[in-house]
N, C-alpha and C. Protein backbone atom coordinates (compact mmCIF):
# COMPACT_ATOMS: atom_id res chain seq x y z
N UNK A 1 0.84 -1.17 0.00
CA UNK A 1 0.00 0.00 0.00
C UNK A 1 0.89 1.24 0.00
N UNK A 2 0.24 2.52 -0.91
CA UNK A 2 1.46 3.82 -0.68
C UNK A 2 0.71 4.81 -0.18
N UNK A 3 1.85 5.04 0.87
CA UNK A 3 1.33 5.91 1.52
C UNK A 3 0.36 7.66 0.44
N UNK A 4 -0.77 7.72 1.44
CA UNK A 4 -1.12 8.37 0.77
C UNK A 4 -2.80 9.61 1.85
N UNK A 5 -2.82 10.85 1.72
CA UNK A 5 -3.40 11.35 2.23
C UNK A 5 -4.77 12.17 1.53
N UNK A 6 -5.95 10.92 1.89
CA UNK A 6 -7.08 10.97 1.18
C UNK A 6 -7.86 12.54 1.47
N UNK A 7 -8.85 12.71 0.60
CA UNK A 7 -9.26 13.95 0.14
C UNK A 7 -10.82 13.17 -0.29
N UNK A 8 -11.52 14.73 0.30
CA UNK A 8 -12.71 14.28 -0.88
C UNK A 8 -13.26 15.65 -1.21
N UNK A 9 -14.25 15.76 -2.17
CA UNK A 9 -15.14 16.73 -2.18
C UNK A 9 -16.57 16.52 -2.72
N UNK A 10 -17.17 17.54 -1.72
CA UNK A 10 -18.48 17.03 -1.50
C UNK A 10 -19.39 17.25 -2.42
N UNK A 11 -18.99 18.29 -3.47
CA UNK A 11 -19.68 18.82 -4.74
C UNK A 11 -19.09 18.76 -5.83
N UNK A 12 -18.89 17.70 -7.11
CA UNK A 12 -17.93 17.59 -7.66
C UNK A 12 -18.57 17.06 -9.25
N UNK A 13 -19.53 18.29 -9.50
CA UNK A 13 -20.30 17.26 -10.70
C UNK A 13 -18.95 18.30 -12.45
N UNK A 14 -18.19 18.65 -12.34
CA UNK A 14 -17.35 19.03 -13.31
C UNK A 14 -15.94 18.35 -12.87
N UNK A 15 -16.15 16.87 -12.56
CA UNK A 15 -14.47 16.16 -12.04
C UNK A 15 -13.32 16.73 -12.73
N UNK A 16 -13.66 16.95 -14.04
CA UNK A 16 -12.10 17.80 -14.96
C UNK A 16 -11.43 18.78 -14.23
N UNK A 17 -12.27 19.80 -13.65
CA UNK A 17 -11.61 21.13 -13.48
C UNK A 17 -11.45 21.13 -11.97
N UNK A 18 -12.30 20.09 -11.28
CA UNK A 18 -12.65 20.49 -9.85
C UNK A 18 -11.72 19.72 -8.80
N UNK A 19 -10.72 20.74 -8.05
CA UNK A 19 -9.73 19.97 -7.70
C UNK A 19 -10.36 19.49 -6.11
N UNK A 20 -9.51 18.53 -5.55
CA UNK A 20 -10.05 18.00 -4.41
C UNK A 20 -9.72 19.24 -3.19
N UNK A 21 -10.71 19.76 -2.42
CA UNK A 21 -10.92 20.82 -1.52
C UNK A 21 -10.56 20.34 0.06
N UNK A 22 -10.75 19.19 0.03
CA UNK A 22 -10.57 18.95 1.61
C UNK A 22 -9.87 18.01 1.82
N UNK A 23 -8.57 18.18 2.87
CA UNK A 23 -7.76 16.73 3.05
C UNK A 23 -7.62 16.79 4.54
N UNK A 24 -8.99 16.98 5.02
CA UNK A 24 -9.01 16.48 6.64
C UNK A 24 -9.39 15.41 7.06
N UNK A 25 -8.63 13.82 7.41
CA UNK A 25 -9.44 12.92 7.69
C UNK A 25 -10.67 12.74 8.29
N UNK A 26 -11.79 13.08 7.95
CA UNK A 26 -12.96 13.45 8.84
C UNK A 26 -13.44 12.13 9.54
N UNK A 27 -13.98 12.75 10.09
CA UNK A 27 -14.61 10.84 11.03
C UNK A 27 -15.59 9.92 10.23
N UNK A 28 -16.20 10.43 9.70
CA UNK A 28 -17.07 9.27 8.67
C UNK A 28 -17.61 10.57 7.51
N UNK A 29 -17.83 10.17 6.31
CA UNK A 29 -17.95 10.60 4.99
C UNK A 29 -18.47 9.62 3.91
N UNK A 30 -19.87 10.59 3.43
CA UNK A 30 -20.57 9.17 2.14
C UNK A 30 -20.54 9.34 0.90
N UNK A 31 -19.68 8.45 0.48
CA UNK A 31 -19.23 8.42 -1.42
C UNK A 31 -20.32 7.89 -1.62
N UNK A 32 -20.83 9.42 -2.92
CA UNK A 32 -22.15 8.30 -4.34
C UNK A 32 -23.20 9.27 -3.91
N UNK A 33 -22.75 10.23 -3.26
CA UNK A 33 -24.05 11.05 -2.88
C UNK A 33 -23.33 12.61 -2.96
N UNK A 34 -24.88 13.47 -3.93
CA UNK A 34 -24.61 14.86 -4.21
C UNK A 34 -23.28 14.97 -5.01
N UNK A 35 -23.27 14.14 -5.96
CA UNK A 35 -21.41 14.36 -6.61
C UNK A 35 -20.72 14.54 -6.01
N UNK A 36 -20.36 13.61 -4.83
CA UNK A 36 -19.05 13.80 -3.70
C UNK A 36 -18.23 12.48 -4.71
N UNK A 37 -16.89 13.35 -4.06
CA UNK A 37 -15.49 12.78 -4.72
C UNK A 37 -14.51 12.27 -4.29
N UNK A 38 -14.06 11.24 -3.82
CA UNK A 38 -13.25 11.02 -3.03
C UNK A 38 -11.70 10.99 -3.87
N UNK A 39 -10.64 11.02 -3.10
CA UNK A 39 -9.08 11.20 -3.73
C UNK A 39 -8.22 10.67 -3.04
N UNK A 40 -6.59 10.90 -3.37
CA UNK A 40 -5.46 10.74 -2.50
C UNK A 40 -4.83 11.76 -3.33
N UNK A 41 -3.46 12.20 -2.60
CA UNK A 41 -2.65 13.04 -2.96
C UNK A 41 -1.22 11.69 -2.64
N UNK A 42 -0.74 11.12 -3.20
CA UNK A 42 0.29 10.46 -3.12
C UNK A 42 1.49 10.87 -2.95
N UNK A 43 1.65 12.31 -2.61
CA UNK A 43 3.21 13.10 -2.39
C UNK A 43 4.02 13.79 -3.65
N UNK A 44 3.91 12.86 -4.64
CA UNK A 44 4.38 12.99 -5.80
C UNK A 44 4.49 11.62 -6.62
N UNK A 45 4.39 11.61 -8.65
CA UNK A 45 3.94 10.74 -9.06
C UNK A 45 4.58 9.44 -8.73
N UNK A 46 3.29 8.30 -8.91
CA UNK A 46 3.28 6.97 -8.80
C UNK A 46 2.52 6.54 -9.64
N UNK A 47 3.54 4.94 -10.03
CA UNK A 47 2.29 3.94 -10.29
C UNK A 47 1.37 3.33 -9.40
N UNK A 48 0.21 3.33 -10.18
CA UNK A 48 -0.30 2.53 -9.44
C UNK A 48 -1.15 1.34 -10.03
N UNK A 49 -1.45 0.31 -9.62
CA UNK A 49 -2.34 -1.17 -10.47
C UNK A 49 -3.87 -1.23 -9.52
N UNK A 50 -3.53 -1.19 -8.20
CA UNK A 50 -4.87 -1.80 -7.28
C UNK A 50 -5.75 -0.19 -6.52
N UNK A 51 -6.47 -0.16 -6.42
CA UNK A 51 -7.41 0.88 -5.82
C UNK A 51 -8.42 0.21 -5.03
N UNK A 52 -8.35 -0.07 -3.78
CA UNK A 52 -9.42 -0.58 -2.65
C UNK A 52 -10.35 0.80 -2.06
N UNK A 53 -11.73 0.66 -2.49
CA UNK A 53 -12.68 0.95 -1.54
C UNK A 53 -13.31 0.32 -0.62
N UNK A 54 -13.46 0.52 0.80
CA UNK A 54 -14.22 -0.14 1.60
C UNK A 54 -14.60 0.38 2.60
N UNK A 55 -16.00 0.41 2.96
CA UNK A 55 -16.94 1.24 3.28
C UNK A 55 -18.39 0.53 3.92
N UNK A 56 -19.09 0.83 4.64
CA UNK A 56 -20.27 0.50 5.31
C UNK A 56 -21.25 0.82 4.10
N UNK A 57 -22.36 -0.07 3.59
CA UNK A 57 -23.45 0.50 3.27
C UNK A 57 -24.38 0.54 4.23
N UNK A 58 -25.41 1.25 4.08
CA UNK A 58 -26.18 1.98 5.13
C UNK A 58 -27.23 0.98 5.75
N UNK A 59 -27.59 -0.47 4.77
CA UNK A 59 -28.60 -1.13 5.67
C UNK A 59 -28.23 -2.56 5.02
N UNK A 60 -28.94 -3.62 5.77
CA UNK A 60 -28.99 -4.73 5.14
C UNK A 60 -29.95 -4.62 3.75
N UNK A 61 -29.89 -5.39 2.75
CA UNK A 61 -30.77 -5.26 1.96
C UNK A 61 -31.03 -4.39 0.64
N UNK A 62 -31.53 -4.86 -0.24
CA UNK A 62 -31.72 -3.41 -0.80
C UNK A 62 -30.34 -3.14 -2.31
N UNK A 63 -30.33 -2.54 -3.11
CA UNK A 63 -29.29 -2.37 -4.15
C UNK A 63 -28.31 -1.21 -3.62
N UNK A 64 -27.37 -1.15 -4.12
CA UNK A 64 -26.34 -0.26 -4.08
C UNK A 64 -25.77 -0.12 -5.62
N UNK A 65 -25.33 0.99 -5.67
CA UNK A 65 -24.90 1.69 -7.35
C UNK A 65 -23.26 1.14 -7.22
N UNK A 66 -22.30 0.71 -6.04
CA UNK A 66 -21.43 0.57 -6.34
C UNK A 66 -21.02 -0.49 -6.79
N UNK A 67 -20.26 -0.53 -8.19
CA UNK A 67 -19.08 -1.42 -9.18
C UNK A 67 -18.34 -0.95 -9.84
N UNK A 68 -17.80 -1.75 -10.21
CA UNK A 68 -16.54 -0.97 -11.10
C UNK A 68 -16.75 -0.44 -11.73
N UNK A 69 -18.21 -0.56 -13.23
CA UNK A 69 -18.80 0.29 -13.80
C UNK A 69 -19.27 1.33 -13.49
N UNK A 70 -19.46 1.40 -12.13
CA UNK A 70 -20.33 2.87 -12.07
C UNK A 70 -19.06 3.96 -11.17
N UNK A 71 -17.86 3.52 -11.47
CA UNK A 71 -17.08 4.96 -11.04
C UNK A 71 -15.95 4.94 -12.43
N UNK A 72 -15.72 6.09 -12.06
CA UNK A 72 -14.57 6.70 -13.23
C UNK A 72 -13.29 7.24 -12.28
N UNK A 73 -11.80 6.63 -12.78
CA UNK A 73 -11.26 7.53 -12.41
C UNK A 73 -10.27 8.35 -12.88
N UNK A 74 -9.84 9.35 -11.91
CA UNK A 74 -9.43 10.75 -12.94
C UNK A 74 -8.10 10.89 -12.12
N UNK A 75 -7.06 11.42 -12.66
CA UNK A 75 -5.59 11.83 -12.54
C UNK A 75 -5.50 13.13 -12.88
N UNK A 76 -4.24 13.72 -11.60
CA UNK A 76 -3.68 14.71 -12.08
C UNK A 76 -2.42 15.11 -11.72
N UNK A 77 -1.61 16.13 -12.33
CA UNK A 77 -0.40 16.16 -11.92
C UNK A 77 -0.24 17.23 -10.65
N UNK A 78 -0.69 17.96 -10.49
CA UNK A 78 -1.44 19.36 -10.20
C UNK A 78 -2.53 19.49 -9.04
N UNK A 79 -3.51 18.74 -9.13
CA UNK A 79 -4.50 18.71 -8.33
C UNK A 79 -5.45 20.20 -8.98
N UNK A 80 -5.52 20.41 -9.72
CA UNK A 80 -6.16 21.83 -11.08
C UNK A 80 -7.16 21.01 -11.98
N UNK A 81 -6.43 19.87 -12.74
CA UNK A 81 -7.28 19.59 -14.22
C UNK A 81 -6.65 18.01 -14.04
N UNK A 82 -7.91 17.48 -14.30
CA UNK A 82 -7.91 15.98 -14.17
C UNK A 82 -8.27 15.73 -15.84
N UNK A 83 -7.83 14.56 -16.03
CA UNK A 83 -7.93 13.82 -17.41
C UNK A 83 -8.63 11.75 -16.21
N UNK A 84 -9.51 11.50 -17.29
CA UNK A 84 -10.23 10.89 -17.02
C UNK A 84 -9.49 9.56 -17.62
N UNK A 85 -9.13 8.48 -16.41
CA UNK A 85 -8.57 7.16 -17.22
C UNK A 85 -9.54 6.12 -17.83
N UNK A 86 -8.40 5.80 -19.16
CA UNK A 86 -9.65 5.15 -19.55
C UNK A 86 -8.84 3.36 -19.66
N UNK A 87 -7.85 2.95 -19.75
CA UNK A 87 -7.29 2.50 -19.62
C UNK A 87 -7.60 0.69 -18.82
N UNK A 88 -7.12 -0.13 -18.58
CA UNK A 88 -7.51 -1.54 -18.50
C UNK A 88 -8.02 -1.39 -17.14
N UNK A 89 -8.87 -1.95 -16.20
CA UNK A 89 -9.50 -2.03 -14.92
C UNK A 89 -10.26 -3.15 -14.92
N UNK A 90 -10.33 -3.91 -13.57
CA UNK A 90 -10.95 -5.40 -13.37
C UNK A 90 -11.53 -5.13 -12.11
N UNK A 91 -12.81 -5.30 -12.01
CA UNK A 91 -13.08 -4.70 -10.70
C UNK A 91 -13.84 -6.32 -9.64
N UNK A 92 -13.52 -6.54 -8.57
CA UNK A 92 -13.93 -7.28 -7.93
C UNK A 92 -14.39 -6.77 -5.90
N UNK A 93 -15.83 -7.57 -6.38
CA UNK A 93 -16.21 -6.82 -5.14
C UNK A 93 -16.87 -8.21 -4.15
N UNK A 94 -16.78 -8.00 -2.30
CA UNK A 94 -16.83 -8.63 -1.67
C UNK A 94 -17.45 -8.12 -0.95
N UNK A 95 -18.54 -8.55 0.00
CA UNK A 95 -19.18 -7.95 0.92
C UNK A 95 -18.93 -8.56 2.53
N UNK A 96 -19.64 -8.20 3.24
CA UNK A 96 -19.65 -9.00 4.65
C UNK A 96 -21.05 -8.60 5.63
N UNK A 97 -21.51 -9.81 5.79
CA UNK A 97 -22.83 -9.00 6.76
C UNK A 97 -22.14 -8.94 8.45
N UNK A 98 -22.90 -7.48 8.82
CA UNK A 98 -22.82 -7.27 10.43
C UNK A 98 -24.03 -7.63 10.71
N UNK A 99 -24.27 -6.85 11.92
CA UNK A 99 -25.37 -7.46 12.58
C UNK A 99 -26.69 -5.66 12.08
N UNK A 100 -25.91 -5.16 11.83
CA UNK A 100 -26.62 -3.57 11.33
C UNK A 100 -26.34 -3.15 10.03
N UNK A 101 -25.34 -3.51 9.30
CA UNK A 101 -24.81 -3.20 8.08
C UNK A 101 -24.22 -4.20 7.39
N UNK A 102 -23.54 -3.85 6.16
CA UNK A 102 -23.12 -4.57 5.03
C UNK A 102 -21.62 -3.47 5.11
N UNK A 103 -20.58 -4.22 5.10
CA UNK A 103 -19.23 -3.86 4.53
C UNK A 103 -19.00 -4.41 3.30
N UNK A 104 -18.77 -3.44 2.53
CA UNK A 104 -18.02 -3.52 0.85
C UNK A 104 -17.37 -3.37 0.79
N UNK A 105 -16.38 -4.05 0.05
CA UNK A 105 -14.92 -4.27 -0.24
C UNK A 105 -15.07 -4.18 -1.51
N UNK A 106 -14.51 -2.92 -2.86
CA UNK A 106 -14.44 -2.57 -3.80
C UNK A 106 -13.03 -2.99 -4.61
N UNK A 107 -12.38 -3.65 -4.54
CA UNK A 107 -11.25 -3.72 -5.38
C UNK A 107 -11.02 -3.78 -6.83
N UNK A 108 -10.21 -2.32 -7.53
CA UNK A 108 -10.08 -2.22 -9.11
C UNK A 108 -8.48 -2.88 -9.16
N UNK A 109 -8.52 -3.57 -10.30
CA UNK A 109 -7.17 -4.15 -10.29
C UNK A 109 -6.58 -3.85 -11.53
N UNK A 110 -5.35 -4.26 -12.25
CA UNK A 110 -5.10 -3.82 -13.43
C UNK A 110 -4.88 -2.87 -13.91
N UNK A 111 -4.56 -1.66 -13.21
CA UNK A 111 -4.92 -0.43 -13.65
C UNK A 111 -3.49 0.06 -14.37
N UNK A 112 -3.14 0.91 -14.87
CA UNK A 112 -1.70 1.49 -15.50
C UNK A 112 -1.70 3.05 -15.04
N UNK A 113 -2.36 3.46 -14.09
CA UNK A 113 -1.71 4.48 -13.93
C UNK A 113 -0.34 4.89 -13.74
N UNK A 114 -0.04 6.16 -13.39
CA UNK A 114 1.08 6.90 -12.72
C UNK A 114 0.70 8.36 -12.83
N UNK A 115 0.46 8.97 -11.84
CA UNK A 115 0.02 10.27 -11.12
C UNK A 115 0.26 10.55 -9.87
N UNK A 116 0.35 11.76 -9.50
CA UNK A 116 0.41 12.18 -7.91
C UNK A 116 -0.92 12.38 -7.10
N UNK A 117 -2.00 12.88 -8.24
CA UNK A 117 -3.41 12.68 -7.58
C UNK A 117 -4.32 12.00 -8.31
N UNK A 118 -4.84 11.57 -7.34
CA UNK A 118 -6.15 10.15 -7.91
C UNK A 118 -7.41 10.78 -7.46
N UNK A 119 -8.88 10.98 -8.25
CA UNK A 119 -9.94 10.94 -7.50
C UNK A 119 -10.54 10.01 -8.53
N UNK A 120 -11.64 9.44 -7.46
CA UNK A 120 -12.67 8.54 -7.69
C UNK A 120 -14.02 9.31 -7.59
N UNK A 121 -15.03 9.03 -9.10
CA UNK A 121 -15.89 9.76 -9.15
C UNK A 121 -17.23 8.19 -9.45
N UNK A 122 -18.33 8.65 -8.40
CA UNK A 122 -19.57 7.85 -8.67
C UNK A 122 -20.06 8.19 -9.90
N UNK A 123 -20.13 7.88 -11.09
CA UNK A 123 -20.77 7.84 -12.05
C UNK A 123 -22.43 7.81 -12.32
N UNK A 124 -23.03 6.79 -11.28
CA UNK A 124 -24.18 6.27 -11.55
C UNK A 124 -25.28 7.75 -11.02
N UNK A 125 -26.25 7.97 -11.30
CA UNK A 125 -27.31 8.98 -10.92
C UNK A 125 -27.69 8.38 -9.27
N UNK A 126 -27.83 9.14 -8.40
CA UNK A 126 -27.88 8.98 -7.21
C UNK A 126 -29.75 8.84 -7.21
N UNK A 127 -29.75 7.77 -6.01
CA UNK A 127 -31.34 7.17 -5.92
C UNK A 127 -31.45 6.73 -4.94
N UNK A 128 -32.57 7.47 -4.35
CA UNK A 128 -32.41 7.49 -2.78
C UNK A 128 -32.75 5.77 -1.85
N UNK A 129 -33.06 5.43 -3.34
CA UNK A 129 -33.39 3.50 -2.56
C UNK A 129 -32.14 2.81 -2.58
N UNK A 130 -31.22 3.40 -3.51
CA UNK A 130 -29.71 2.85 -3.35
C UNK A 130 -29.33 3.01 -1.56
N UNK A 131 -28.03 2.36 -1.35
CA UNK A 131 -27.67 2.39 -0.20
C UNK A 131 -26.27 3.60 -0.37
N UNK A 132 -26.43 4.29 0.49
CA UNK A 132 -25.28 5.04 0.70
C UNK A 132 -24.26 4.13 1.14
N UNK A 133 -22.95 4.83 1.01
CA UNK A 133 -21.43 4.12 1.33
C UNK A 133 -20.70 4.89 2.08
N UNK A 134 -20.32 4.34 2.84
CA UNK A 134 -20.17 5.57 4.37
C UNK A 134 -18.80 4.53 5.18
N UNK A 135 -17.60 5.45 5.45
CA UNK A 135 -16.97 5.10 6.73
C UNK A 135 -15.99 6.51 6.89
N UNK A 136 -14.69 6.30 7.58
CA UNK A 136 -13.90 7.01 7.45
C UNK A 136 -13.13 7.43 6.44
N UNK A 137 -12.76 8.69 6.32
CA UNK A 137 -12.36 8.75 4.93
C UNK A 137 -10.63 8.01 4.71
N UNK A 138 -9.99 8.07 6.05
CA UNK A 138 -8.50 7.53 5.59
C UNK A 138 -8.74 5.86 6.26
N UNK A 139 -9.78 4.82 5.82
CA UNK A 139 -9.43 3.78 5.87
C UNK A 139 -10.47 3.48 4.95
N UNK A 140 -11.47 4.50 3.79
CA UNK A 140 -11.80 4.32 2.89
C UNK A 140 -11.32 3.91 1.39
N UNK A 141 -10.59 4.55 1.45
CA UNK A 141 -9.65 4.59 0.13
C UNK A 141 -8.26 4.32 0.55
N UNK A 142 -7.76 3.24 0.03
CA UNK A 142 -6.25 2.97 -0.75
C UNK A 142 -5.61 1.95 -1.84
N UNK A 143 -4.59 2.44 -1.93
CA UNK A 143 -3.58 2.44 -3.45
C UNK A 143 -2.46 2.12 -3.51
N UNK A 144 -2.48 0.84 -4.15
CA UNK A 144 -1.20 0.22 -4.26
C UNK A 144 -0.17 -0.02 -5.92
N UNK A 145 0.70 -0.27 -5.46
CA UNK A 145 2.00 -0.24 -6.61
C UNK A 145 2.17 -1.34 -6.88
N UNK A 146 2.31 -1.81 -8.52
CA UNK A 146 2.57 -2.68 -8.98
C UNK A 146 3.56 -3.90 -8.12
N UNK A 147 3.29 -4.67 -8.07
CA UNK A 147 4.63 -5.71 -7.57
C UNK A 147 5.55 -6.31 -8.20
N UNK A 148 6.69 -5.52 -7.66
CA UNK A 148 7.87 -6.27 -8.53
C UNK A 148 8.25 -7.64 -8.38
């Protein structure tokens, strides 16, 4: 995993231009709702292949918008102007029941990046019967480097 200090923003329906606004680990934060955006700032550029989301959905039951299809993600050098990857991605997802919720485990694999900033954008139209995706934001998102 590389080290890396996640970001999101909570209004983010122009991902090209709209750089990530907040890098305070907040205590809990919900990707897939109101064009919120989640990110990392990796220090400076990296590759990267694997991207793990994992996150609480909000109830037992019920659909959720998250897969690999329904996010896009975007690079930048800058944290200014993102270019949108389009590039190879395999997405595999795992769940777990609690006794109140569902944990998702999002893993994109395959990927060819190399950038210093990453955001992840929900794609799908937000619907309030979907389940929101909710935990902390720095054990939400991380990003790993190819293995040599």
């Amino acid at each position: 995993m590389l080290p890396a200090i996640p970001g999101i923003i909570f209004n983010d329906p122009q991902p090209e231009s709209t750089p990530i606004n907040l890098w305070i680990p907040l205590d809990e934060v919900s990707f897939g709702v109101n064009h919120a955006s989640i990110g990392a700032d990796l220090g400076s550029p990296k590759r990267i292949d694997t991207i793990k989301l994992v996150g609480n959905l909000s109830e037992k039951g019920g659909k959720t918008i998250f897969a690999g299809n329904t996010l896009a993600f975007y690079t930048s050098p800058d944290n200014k102007t993102y270019s949108r990857y389009t590039g190879p991605a395999h997405a595999e997802t795992k769940t777990k029941d609690t006794d109140n919720y569902v944990i998702l485990c999002l893993t994109i694999k395959d990927l060819t990046i190399n950038t210093r900033y990453l955001k992840i954008v929900c794609t799908a139209n937000f619907d309030p019967s979907h389940r929101t995706f909710s935990e902390k934001l720095w054990r939400m998102i991380s990003v790993s480097e190819p293995k040599q």
